[in-house]
Each structure stands twice: as C-alpha cells, then as structure tokens.
N, C-alpha and C. Protein backbone atom coordinates (compact mmCIF):
# COMPACT_ATOMS: atom_id res chain seq x y z
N UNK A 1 118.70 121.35 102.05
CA UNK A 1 119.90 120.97 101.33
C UNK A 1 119.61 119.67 100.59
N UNK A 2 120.40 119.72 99.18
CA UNK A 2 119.68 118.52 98.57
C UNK A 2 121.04 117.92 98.30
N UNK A 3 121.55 116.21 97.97
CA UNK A 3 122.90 115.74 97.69
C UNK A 3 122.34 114.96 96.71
N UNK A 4 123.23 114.91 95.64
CA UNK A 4 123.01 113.67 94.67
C UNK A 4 123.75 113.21 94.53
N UNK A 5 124.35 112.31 94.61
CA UNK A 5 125.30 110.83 94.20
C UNK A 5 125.00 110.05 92.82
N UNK A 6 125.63 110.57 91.97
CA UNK A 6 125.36 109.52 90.62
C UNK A 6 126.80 108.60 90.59
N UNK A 7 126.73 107.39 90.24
CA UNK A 7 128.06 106.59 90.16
C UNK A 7 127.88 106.54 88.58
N UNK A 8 129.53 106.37 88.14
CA UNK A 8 130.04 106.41 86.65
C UNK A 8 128.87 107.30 85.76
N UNK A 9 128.94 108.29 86.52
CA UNK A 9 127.96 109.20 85.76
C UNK A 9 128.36 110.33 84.52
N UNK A 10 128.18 109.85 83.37
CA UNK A 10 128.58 110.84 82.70
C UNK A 10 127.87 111.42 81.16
N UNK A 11 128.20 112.73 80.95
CA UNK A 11 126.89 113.13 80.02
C UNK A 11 127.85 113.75 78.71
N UNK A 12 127.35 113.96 77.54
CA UNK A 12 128.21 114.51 76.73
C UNK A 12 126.90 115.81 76.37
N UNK A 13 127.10 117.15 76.47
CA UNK A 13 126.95 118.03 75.68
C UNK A 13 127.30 118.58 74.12
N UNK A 14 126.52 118.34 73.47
CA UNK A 14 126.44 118.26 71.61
C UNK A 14 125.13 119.01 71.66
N UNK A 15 125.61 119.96 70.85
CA UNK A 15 124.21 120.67 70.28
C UNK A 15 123.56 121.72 71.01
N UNK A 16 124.05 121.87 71.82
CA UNK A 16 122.49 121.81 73.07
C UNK A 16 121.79 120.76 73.51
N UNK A 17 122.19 120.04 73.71
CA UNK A 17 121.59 118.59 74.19
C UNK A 17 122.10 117.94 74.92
N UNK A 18 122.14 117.34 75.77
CA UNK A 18 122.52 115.89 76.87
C UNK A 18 122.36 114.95 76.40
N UNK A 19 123.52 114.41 76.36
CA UNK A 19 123.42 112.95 76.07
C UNK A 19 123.95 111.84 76.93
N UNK A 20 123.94 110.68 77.36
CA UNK A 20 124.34 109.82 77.93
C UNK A 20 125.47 109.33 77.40
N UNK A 21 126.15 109.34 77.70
CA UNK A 21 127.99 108.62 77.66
C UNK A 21 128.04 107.35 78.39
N UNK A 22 128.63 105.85 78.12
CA UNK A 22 129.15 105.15 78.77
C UNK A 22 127.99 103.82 78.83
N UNK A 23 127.65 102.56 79.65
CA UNK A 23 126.71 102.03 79.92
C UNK A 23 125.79 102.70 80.47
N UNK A 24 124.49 101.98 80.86
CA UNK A 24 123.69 102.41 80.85
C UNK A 24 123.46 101.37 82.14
N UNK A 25 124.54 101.74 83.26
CA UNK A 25 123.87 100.81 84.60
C UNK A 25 124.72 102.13 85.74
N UNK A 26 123.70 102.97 85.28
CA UNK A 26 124.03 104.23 86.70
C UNK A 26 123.09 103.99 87.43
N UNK A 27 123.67 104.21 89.05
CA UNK A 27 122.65 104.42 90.09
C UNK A 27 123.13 105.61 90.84
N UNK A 28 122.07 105.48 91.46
CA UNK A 28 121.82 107.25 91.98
C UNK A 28 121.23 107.27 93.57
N UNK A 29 121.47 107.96 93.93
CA UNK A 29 121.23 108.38 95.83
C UNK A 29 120.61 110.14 96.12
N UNK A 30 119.82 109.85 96.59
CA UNK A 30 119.13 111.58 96.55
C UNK A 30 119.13 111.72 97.74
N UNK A 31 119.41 112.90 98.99
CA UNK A 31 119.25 112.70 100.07
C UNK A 31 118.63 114.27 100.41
N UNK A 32 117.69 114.78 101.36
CA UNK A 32 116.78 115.70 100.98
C UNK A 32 117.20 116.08 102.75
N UNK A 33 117.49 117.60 103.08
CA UNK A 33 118.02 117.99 104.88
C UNK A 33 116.75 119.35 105.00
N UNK A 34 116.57 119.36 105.72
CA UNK A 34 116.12 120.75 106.18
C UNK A 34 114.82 121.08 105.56
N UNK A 35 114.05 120.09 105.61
CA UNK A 35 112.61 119.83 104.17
C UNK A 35 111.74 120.84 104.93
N UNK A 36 111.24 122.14 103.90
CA UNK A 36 109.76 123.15 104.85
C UNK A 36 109.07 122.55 104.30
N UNK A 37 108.85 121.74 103.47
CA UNK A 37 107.34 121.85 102.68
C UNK A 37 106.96 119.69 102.41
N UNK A 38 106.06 119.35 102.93
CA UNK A 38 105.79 118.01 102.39
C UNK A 38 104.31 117.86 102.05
N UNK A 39 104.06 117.09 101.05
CA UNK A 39 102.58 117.08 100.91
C UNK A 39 102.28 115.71 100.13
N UNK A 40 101.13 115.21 100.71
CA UNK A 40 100.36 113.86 100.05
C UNK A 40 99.60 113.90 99.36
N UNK A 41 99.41 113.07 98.00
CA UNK A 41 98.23 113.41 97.28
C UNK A 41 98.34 112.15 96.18
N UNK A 42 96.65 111.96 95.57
CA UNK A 42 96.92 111.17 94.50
C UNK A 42 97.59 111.02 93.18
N UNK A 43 97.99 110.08 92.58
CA UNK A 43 99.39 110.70 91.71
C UNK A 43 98.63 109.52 90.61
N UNK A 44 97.84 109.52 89.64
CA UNK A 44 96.98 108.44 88.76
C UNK A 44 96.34 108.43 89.43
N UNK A 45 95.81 106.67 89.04
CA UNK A 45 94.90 106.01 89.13
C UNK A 45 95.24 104.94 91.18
N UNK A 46 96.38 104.80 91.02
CA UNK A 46 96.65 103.75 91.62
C UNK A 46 98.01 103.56 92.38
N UNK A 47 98.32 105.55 92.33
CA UNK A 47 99.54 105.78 93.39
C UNK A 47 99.53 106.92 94.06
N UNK A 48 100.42 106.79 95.22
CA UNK A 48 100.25 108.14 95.88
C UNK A 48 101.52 108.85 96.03
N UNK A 49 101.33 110.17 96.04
CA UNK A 49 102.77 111.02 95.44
C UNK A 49 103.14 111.49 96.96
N UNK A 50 104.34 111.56 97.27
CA UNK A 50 104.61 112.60 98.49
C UNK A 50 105.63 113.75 98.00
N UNK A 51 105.80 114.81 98.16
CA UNK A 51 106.27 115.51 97.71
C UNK A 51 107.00 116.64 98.59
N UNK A 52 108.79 116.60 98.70
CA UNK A 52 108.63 117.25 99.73
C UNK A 52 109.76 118.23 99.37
N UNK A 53 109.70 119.55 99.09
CA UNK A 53 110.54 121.03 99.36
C UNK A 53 111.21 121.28 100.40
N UNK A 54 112.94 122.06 99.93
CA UNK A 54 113.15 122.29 100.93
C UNK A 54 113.25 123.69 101.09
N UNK A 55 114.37 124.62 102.08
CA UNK A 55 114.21 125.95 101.75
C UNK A 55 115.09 126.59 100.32
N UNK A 56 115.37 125.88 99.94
CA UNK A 56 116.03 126.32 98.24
C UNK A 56 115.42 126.12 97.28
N UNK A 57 114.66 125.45 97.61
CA UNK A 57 113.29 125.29 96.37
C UNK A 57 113.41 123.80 95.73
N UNK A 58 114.26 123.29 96.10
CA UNK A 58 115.15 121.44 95.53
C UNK A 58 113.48 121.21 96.07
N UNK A 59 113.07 120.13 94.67
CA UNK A 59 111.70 119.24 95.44
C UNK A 59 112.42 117.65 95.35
N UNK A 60 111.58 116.90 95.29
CA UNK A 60 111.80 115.78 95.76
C UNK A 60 110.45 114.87 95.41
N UNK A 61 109.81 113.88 94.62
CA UNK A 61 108.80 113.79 94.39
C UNK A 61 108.85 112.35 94.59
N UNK A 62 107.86 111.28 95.15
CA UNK A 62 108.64 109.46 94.85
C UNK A 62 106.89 109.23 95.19
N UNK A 63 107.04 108.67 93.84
CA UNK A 63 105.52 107.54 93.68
C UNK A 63 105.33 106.31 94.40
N UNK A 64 104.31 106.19 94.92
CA UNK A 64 104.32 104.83 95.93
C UNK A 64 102.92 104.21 95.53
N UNK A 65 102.79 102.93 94.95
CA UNK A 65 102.03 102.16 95.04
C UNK A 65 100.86 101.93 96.58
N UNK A 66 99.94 101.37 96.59
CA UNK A 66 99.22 101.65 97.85
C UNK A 66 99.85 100.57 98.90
N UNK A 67 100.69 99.73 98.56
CA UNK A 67 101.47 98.78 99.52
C UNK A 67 102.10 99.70 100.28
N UNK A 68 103.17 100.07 99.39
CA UNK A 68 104.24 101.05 99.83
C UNK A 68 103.61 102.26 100.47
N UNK A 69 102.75 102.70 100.19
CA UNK A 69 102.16 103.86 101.25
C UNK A 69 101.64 103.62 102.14
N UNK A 70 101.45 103.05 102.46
CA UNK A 70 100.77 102.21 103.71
C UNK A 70 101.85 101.40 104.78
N UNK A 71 103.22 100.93 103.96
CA UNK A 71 104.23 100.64 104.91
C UNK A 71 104.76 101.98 105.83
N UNK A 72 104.91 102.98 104.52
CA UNK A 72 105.66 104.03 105.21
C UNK A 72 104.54 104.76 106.52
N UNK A 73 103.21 104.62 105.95
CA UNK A 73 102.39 104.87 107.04
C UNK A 73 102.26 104.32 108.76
N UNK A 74 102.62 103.08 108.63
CA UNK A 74 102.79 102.06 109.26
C UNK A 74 103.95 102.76 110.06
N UNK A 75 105.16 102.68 109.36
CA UNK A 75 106.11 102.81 109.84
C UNK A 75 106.55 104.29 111.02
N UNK A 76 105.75 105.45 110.41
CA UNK A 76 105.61 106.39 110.84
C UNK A 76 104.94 105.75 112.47
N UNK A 77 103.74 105.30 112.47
CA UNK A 77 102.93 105.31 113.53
C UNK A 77 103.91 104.49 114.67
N UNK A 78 104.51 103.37 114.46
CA UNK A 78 105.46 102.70 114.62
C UNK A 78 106.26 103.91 115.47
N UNK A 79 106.88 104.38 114.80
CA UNK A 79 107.78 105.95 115.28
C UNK A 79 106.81 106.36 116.86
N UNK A 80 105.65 106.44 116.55
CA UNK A 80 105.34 107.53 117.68
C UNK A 80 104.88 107.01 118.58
N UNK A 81 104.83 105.13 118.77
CA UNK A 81 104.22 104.50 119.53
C UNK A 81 105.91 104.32 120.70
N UNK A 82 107.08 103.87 119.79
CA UNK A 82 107.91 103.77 120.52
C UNK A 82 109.48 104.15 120.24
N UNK A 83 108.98 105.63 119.89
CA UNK A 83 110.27 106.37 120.00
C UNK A 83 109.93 107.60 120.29
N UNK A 84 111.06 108.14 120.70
CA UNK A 84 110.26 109.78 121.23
C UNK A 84 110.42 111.08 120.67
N UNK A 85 111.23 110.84 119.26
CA UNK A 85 111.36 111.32 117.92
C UNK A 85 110.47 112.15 117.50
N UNK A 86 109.44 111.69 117.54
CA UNK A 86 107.85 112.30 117.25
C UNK A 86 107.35 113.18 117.88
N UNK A 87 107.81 113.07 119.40
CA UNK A 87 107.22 113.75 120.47
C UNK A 87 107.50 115.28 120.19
C-alpha cells in the first residue's frame, strides 16, 4: 500500500498537460506498507539507490549519498544488536 500526502497541492490540466498552480513551496510525505520487493544498487558515480516494490506494483526509489547509506546501514545493525524486531 502506498500514501501520498501533498500539502496545498494543486495542478491545472490545459492541453494535455500538468501544470503547477499556486506557489511553489509544496511538501510531500510518501509512506510505502506491505513492501515484496527491495533492492540495493549503484545509482551514478557517487550514490546508492534502494528501491523498494510493493504488491501493487507502487515503487519507491530514494538516492543516498555514501554518508547516508552507511547511517541507514548502521542503523539497521543497531536494530539487530538490540531489538528483537529483526529476529
């Protein structure tokens, strides 16, 4: 199951086309349930992609610098040292 949250989000249809309506200070919330499919891989020169499907086919894709991949790595191991989540 996939949720998106856009605030003051709004689009105008002309033409066949999308267009943006309004300022240009939207933010957005993606939240991803029931994921079958995740996978790691290089994404350039100098990031790493994770990529994760769920059973509806919604993907989910977020580029991480090698800091940031390495926190979430961290953080994972973190998980299985002292929680039982993992187990």
């Amino acid at each position: 199951m996939l949720t998106l949250d856009i605030e003051q989000f709004m689009l105008e249809l002309k033409d066949g086309a999308f267009k943006n309506v309004g300022p240009s200070t939207k933010q957005a919330t993606v939240k991803m349930y029931d994921v079958e499919g995740a996978d790691v891989r290089e994404y350039g020169d100098k990031r790493v992609k994770l990529a994760f499907e769920d059973e509806q086919g919604s993907e989910i894709e977020v580029a991480l610098f090698p800091e940031q991949a390495r926190a979430v790595a961290e953080g994972l191991e973190l998980l299985e040292e002292e929680s039982e989540i993992l187990d």
